[in-house]
PDB file of N, CA and C in Angstrom:
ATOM      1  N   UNK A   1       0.840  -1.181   0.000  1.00  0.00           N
ATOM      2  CA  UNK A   1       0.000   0.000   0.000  1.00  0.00           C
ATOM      3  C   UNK A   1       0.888   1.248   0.000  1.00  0.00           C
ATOM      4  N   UNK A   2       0.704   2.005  -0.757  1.00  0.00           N
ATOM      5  CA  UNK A   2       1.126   3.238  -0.831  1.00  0.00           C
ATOM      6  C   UNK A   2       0.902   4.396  -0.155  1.00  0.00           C
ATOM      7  N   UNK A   3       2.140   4.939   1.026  1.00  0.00           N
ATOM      8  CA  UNK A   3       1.769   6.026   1.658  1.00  0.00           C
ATOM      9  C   UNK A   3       2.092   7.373   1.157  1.00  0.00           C
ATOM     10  N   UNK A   4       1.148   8.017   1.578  1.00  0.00           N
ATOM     11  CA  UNK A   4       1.074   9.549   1.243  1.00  0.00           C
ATOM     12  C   UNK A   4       1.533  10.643   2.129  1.00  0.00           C
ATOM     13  N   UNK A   5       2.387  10.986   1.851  1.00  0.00           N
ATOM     14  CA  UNK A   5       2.977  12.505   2.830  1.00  0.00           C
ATOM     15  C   UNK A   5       2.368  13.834   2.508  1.00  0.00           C
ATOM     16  N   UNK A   6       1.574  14.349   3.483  1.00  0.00           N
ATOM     17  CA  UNK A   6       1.219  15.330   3.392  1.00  0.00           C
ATOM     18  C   UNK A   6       1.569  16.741   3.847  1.00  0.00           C
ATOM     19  N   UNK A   7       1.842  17.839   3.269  1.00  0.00           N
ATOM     20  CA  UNK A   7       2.622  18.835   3.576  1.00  0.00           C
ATOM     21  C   UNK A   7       1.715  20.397   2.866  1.00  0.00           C
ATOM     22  N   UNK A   8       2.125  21.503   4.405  1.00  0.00           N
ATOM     23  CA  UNK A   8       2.071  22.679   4.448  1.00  0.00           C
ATOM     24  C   UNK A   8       2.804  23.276   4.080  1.00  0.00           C
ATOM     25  N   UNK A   9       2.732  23.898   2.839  1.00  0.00           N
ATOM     26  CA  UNK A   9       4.456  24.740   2.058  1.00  0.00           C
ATOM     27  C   UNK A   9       5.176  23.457   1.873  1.00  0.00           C
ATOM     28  N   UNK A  10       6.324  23.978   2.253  1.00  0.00           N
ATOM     29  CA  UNK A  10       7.427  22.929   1.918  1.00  0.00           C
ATOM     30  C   UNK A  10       7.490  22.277   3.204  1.00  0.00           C
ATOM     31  N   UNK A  11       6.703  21.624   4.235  1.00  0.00           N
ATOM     32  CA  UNK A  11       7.047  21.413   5.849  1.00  0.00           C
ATOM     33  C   UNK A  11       6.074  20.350   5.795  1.00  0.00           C
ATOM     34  N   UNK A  12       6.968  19.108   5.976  1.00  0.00           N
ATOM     35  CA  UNK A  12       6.395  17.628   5.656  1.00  0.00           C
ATOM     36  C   UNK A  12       5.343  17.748   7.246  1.00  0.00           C
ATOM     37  N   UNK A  13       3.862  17.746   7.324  1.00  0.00           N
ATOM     38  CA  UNK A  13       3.140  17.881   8.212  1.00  0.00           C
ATOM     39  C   UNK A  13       2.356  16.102   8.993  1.00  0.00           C
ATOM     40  N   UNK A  14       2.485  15.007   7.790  1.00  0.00           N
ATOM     41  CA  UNK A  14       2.304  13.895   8.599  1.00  0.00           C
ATOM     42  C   UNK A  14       2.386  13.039   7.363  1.00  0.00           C
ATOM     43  N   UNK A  15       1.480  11.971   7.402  1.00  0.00           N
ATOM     44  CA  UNK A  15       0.850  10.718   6.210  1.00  0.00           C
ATOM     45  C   UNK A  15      -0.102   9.862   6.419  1.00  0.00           C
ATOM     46  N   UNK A  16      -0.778   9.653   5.424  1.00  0.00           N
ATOM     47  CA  UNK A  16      -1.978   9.301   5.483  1.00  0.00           C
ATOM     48  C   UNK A  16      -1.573   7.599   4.162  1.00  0.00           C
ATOM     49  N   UNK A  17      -3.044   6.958   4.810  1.00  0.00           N
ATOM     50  CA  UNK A  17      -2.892   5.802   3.883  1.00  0.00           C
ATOM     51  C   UNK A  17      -3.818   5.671   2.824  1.00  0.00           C
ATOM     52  N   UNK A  18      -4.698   7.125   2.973  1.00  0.00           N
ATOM     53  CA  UNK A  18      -5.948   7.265   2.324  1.00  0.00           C
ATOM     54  C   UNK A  18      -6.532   5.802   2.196  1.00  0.00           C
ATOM     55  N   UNK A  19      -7.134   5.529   3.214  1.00  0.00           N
ATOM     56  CA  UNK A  19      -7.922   3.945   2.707  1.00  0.00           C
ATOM     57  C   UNK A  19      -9.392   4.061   2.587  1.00  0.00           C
ATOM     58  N   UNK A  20      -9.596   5.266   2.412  1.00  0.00           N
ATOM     59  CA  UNK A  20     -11.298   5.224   2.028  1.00  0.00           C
ATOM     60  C   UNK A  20     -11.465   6.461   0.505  1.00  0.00           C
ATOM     61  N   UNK A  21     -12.154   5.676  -0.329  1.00  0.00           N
ATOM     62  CA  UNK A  21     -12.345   6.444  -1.650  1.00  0.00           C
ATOM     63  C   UNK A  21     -13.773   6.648  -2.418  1.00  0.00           C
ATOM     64  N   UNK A  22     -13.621   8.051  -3.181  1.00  0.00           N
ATOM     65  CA  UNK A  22     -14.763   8.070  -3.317  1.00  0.00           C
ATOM     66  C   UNK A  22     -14.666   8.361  -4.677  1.00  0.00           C
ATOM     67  N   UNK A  23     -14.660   7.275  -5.526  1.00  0.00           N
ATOM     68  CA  UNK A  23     -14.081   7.368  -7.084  1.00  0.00           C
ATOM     69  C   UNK A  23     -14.692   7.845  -7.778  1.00  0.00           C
ATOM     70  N   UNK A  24     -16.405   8.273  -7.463  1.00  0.00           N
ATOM     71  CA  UNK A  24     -17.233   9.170  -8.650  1.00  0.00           C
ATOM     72  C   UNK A  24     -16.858  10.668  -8.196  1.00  0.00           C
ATOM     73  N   UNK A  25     -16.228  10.884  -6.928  1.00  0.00           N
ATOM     74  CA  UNK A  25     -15.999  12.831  -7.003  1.00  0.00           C
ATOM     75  C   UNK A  25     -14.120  12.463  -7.075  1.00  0.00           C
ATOM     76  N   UNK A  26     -13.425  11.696  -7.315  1.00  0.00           N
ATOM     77  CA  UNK A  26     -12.173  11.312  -7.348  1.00  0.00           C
ATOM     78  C   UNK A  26     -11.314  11.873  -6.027  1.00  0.00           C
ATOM     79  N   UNK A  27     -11.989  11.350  -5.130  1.00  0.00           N
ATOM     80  CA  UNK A  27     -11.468  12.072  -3.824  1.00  0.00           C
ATOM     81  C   UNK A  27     -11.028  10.678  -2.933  1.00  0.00           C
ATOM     82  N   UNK A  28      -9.918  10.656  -1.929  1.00  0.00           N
ATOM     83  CA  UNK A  28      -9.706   9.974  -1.373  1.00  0.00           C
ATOM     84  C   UNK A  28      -9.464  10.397   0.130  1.00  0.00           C
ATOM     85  N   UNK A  29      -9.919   9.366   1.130  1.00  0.00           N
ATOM     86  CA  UNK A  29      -9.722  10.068   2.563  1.00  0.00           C
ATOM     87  C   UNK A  29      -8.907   9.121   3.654  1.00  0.00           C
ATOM     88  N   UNK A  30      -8.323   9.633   4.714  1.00  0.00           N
ATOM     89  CA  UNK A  30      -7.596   8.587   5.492  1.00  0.00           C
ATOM     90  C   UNK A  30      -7.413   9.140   6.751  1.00  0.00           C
ATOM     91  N   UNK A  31      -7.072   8.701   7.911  1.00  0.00           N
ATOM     92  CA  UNK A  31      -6.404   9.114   9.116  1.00  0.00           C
ATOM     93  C   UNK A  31      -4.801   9.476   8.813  1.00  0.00           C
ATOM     94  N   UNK A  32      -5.130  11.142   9.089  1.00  0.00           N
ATOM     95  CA  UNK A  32      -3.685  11.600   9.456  1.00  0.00           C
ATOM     96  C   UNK A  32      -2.856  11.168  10.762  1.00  0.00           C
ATOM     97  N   UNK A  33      -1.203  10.795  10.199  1.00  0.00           N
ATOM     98  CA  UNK A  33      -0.708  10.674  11.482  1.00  0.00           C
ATOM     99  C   UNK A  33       0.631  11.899  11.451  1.00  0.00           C
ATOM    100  N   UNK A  34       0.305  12.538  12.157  1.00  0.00           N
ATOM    101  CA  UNK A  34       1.619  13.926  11.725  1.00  0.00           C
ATOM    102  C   UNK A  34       2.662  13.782  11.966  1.00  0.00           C
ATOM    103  N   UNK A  35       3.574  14.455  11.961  1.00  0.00           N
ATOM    104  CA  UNK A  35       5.032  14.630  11.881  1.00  0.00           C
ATOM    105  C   UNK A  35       5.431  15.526  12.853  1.00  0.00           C
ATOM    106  N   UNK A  36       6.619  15.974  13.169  1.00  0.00           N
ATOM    107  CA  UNK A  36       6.721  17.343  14.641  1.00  0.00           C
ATOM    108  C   UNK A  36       5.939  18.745  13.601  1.00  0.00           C
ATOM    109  N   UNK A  37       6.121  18.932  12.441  1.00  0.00           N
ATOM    110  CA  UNK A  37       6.062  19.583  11.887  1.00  0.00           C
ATOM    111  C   UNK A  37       4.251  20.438  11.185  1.00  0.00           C
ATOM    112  N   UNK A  38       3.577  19.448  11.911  1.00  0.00           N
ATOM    113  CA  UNK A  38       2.329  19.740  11.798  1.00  0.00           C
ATOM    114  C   UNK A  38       1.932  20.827  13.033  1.00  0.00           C
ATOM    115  N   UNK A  39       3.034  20.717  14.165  1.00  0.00           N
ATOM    116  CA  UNK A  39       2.901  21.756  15.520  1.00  0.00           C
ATOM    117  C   UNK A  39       2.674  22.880  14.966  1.00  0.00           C
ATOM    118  N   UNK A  40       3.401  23.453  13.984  1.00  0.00           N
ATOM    119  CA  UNK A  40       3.368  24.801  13.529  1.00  0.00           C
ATOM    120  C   UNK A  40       2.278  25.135  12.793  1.00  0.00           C
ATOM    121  N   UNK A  41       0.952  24.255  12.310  1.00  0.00           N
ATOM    122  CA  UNK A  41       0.133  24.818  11.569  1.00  0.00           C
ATOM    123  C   UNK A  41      -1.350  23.991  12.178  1.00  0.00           C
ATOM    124  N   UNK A  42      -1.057  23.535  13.330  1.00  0.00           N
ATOM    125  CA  UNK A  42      -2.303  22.706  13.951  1.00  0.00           C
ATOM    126  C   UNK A  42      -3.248  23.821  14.284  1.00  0.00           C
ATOM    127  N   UNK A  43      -2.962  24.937  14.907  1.00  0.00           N
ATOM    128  CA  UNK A  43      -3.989  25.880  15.630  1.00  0.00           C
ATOM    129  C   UNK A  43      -4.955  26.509  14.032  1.00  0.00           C
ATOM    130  N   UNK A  44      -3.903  27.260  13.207  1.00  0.00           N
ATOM    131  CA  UNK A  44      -4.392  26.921  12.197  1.00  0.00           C
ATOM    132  C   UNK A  44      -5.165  26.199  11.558  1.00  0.00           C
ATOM    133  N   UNK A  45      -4.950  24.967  11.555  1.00  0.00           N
ATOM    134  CA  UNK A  45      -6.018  23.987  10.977  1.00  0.00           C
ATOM    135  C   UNK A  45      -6.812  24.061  11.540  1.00  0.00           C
ATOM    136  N   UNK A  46      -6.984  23.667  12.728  1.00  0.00           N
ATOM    137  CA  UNK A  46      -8.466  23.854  14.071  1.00  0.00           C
ATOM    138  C   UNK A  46      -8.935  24.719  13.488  1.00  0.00           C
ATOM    139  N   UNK A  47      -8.542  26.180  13.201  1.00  0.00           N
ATOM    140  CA  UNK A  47      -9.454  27.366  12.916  1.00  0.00           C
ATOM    141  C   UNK A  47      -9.968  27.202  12.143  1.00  0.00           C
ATOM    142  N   UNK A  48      -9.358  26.421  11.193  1.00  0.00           N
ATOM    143  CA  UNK A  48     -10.166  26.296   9.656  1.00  0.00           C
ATOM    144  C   UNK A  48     -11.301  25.183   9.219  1.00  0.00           C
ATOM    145  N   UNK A  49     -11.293  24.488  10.245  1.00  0.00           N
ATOM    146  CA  UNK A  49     -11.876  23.080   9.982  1.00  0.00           C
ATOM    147  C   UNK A  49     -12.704  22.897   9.333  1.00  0.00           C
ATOM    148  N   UNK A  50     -13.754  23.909   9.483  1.00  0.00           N
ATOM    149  CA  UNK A  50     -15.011  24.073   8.604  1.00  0.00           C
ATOM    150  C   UNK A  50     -14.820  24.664   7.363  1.00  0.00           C
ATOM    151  N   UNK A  51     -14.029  25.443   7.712  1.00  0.00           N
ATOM    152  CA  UNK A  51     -13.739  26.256   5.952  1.00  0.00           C
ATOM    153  C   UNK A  51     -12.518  26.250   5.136  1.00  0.00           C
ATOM    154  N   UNK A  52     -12.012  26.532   3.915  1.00  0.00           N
ATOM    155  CA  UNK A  52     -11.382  26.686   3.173  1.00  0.00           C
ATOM    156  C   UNK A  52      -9.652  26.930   3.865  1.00  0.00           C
ATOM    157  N   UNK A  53      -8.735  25.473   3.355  1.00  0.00           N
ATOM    158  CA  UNK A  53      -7.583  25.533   4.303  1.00  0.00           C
ATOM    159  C   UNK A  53      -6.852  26.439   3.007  1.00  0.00           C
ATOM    160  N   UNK A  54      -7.245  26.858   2.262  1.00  0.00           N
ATOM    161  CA  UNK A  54      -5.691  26.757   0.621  1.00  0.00           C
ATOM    162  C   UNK A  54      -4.838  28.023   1.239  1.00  0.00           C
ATOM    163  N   UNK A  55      -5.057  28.903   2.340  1.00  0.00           N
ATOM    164  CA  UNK A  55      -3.961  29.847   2.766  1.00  0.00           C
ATOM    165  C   UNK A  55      -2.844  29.205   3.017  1.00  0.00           C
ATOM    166  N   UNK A  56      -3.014  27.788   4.080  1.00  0.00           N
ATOM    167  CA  UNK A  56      -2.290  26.832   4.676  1.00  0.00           C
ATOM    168  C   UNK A  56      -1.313  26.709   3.950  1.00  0.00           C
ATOM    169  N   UNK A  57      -1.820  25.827   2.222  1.00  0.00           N
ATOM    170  CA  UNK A  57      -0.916  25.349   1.550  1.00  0.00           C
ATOM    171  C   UNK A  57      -0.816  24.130   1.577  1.00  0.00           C
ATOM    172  N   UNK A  58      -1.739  23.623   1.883  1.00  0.00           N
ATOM    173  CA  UNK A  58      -1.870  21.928   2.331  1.00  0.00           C
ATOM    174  C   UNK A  58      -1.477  21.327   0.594  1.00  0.00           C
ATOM    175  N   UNK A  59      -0.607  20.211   0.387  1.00  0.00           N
ATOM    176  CA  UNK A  59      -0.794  19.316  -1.172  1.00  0.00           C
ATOM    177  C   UNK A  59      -0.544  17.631  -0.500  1.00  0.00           C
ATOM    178  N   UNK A  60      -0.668  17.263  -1.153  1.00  0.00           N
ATOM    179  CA  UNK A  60      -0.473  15.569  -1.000  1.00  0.00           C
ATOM    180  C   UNK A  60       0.681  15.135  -2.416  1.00  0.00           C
ATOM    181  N   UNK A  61       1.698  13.694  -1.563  1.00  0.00           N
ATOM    182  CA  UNK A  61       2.408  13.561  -2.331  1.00  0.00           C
ATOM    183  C   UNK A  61       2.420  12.121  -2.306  1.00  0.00           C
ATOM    184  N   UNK A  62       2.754  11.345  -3.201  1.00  0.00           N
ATOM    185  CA  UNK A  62       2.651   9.910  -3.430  1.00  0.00           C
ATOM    186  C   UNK A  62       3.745   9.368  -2.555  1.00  0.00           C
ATOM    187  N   UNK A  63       4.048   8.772  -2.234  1.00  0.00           N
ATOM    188  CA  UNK A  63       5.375   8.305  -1.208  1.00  0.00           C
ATOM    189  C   UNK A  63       6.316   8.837  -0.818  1.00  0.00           C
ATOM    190  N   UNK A  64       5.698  10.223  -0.477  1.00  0.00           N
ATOM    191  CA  UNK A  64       6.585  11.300  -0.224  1.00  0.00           C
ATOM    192  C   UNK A  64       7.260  12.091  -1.469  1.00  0.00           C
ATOM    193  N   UNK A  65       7.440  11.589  -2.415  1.00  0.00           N
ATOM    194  CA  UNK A  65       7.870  12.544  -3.987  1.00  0.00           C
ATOM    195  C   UNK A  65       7.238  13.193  -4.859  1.00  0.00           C
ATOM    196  N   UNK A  66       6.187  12.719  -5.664  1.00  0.00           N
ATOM    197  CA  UNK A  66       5.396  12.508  -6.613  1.00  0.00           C
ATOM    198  C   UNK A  66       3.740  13.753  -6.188  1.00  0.00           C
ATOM    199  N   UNK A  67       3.672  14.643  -6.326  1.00  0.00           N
ATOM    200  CA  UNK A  67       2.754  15.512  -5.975  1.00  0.00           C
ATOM    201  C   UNK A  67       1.615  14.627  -6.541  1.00  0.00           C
ATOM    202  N   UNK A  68       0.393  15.294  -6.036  1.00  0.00           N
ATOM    203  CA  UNK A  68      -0.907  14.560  -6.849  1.00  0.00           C
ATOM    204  C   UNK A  68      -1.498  15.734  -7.149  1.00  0.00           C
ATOM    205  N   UNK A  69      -1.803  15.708  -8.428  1.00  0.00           N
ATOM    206  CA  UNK A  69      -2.518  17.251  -8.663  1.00  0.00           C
ATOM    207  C   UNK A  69      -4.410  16.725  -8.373  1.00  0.00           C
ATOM    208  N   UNK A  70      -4.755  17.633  -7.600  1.00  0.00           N
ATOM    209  CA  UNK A  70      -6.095  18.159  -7.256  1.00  0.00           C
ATOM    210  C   UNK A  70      -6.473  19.349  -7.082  1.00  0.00           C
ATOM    211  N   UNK A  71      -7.752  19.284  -6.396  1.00  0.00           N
ATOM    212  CA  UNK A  71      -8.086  20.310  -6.561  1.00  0.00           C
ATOM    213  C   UNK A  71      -7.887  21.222  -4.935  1.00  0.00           C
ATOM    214  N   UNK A  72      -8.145  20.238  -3.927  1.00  0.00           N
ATOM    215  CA  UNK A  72      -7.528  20.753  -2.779  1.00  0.00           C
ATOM    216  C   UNK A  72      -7.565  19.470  -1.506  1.00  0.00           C
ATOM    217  N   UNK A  73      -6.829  19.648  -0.662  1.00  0.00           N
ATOM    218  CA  UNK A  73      -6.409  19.263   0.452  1.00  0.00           C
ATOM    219  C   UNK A  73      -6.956  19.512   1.841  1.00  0.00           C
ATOM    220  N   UNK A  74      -7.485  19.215   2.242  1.00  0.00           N
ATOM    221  CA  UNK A  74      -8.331  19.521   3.419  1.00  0.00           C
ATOM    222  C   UNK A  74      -7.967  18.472   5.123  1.00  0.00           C
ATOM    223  N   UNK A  75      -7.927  19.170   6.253  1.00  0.00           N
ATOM    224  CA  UNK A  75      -7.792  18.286   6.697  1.00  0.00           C
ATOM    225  C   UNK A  75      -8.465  18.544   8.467  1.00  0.00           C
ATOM    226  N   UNK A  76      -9.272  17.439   8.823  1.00  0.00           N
ATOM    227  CA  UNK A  76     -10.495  17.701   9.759  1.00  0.00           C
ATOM    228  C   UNK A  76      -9.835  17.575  11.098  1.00  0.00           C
ATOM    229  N   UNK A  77      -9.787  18.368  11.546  1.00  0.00           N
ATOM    230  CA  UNK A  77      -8.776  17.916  12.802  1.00  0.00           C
ATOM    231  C   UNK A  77      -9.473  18.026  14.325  1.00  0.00           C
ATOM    232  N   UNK A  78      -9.899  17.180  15.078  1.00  0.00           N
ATOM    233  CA  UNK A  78     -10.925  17.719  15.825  1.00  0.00           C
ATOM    234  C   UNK A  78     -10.113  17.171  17.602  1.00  0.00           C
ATOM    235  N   UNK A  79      -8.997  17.119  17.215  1.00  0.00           N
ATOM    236  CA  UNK A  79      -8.387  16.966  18.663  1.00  0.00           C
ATOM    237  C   UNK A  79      -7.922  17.524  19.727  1.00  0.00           C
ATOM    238  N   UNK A  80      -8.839  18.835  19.571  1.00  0.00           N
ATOM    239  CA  UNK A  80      -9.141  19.639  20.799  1.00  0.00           C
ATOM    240  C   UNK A  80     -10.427  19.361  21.504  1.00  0.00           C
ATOM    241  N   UNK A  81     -11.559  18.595  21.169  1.00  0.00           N
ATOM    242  CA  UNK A  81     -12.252  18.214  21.521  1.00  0.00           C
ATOM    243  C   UNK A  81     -12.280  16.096  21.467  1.00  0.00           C
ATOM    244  N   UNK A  82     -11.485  15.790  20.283  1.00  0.00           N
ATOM    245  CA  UNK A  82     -11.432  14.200  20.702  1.00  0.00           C
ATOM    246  C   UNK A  82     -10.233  13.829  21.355  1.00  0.00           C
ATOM    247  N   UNK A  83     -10.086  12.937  22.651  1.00  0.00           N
ATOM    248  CA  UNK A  83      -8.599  12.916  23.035  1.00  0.00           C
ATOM    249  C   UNK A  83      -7.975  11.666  22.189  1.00  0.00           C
ATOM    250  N   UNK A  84      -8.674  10.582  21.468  1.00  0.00           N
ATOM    251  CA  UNK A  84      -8.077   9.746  20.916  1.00  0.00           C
ATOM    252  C   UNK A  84      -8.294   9.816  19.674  1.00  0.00           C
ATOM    253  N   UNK A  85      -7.267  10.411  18.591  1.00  0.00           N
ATOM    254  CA  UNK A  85      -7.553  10.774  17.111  1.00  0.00           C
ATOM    255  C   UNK A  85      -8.424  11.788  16.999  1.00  0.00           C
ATOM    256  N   UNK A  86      -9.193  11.573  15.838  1.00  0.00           N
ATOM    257  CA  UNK A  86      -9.704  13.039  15.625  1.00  0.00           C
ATOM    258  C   UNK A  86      -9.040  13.437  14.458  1.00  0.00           C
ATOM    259  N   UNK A  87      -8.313  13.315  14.004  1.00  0.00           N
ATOM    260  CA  UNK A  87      -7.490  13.655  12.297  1.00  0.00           C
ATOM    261  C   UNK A  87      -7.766  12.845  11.162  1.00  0.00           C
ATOM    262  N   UNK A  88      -8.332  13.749  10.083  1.00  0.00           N
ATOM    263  CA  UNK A  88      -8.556  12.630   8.808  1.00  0.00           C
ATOM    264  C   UNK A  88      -7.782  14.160   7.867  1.00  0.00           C
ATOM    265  N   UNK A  89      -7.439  13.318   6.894  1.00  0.00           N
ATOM    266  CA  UNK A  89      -7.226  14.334   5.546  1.00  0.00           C
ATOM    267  C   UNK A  89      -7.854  13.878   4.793  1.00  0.00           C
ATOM    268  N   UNK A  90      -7.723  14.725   3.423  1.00  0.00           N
ATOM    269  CA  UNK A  90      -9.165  14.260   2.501  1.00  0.00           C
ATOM    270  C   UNK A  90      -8.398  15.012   1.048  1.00  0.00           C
ATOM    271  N   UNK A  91      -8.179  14.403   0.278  1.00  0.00           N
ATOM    272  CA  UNK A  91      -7.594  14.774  -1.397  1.00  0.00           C
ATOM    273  C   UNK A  91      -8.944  14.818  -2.115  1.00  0.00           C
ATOM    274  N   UNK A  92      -9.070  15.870  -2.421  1.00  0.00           N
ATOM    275  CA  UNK A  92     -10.350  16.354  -3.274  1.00  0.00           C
ATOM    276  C   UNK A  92      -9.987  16.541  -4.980  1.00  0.00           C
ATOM    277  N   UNK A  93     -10.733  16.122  -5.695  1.00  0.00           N
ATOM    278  CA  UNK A  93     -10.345  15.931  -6.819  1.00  0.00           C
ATOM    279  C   UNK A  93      -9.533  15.822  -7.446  1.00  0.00           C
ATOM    280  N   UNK A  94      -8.926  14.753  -7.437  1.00  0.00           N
ATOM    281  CA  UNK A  94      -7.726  13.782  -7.644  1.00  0.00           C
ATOM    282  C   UNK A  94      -7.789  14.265  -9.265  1.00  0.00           C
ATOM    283  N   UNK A  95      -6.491  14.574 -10.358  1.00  0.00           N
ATOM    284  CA  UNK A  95      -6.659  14.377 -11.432  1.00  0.00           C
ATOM    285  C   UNK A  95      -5.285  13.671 -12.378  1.00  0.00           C
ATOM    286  N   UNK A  96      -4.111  13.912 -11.570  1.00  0.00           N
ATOM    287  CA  UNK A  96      -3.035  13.375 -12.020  1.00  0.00           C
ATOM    288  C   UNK A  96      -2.414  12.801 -10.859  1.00  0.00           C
ATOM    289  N   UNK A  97      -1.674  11.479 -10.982  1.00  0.00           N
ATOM    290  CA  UNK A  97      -2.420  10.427 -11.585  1.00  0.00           C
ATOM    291  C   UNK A  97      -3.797   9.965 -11.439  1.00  0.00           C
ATOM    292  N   UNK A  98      -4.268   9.308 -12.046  1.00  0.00           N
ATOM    293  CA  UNK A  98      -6.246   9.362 -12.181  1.00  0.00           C
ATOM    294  C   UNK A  98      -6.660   8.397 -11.037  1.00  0.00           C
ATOM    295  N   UNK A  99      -7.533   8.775 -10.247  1.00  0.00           N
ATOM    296  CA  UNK A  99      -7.793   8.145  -8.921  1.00  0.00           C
ATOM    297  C   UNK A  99      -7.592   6.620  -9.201  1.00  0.00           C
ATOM    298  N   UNK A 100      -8.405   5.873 -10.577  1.00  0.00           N
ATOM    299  CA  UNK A 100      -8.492   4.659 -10.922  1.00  0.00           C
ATOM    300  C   UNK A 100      -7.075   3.947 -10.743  1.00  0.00           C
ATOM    301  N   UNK A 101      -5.831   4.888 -11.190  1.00  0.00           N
ATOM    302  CA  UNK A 101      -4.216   3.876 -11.336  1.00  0.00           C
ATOM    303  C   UNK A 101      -3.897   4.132  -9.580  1.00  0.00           C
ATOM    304  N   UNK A 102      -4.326   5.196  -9.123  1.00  0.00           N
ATOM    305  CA  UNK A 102      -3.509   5.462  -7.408  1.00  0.00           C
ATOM    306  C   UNK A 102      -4.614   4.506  -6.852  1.00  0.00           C
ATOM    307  N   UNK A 103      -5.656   4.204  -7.166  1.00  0.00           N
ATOM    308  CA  UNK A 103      -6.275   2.749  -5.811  1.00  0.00           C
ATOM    309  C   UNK A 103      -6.988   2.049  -7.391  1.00  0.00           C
ATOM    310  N   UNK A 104      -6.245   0.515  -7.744  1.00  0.00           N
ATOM    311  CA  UNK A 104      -6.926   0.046  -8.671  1.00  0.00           C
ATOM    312  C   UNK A 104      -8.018  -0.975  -8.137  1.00  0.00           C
ATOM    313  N   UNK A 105      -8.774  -0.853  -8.952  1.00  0.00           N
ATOM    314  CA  UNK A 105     -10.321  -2.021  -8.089  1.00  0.00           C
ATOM    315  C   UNK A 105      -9.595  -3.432  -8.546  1.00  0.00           C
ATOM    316  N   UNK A 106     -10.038  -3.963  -6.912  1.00  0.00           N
ATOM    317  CA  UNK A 106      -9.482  -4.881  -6.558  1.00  0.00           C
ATOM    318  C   UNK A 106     -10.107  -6.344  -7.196  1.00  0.00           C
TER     319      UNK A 106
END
């Protein structure tokens, strides 16, 4: 399975295994697990949870190299109120490579 590193600017923020997909809006979703480097943009995220992160700079990358072009990056972070997890990210319209080759039906 292929992991995904996800990053704010250039500041590797955690990875996800995206294991849940939603191949008619080409979006894929997973539990974030962060990096030290997500410290610097967590309060941030909290603020944003409900709305529009793209100030952030959030992108997703295929095994850490390989960017995935979409349309945006989002990520739900609710662990000021859950003490166990509470983090998902979510790749919203997946277009390069095509959701179908990054999770092929099994």
């Amino acid at each position: 399975m292929t992991r995904f590193a996800i990053y704010a600017g250039d500041t590797l923020i955690g990875w996800s295994d995206l294991e849940a997909i939603d191949r008619s809006m080409a979006t894929a979703f997973g539990v974030l697990s962060t990096e030290a480097g997500y410290e610097r943009v967590r309060d941030r995220i909290i603020s944003l949870r409900d709305e529009d992160q793209s100030e952030v700079g959030l992108t997703a990358r295929m095994g850490g190299d390989q960017p995935l072009v979409c349309e945006f990056v989002h990520i739900a972070d609710y662990s000021d109120e859950i003490t166990d997890g509470g983090l998902e990210v979510s790749v919203h319209g997946i277009t390069d490579p095509k959701i179908d080759a990054l999770f092929p039906v099994a």
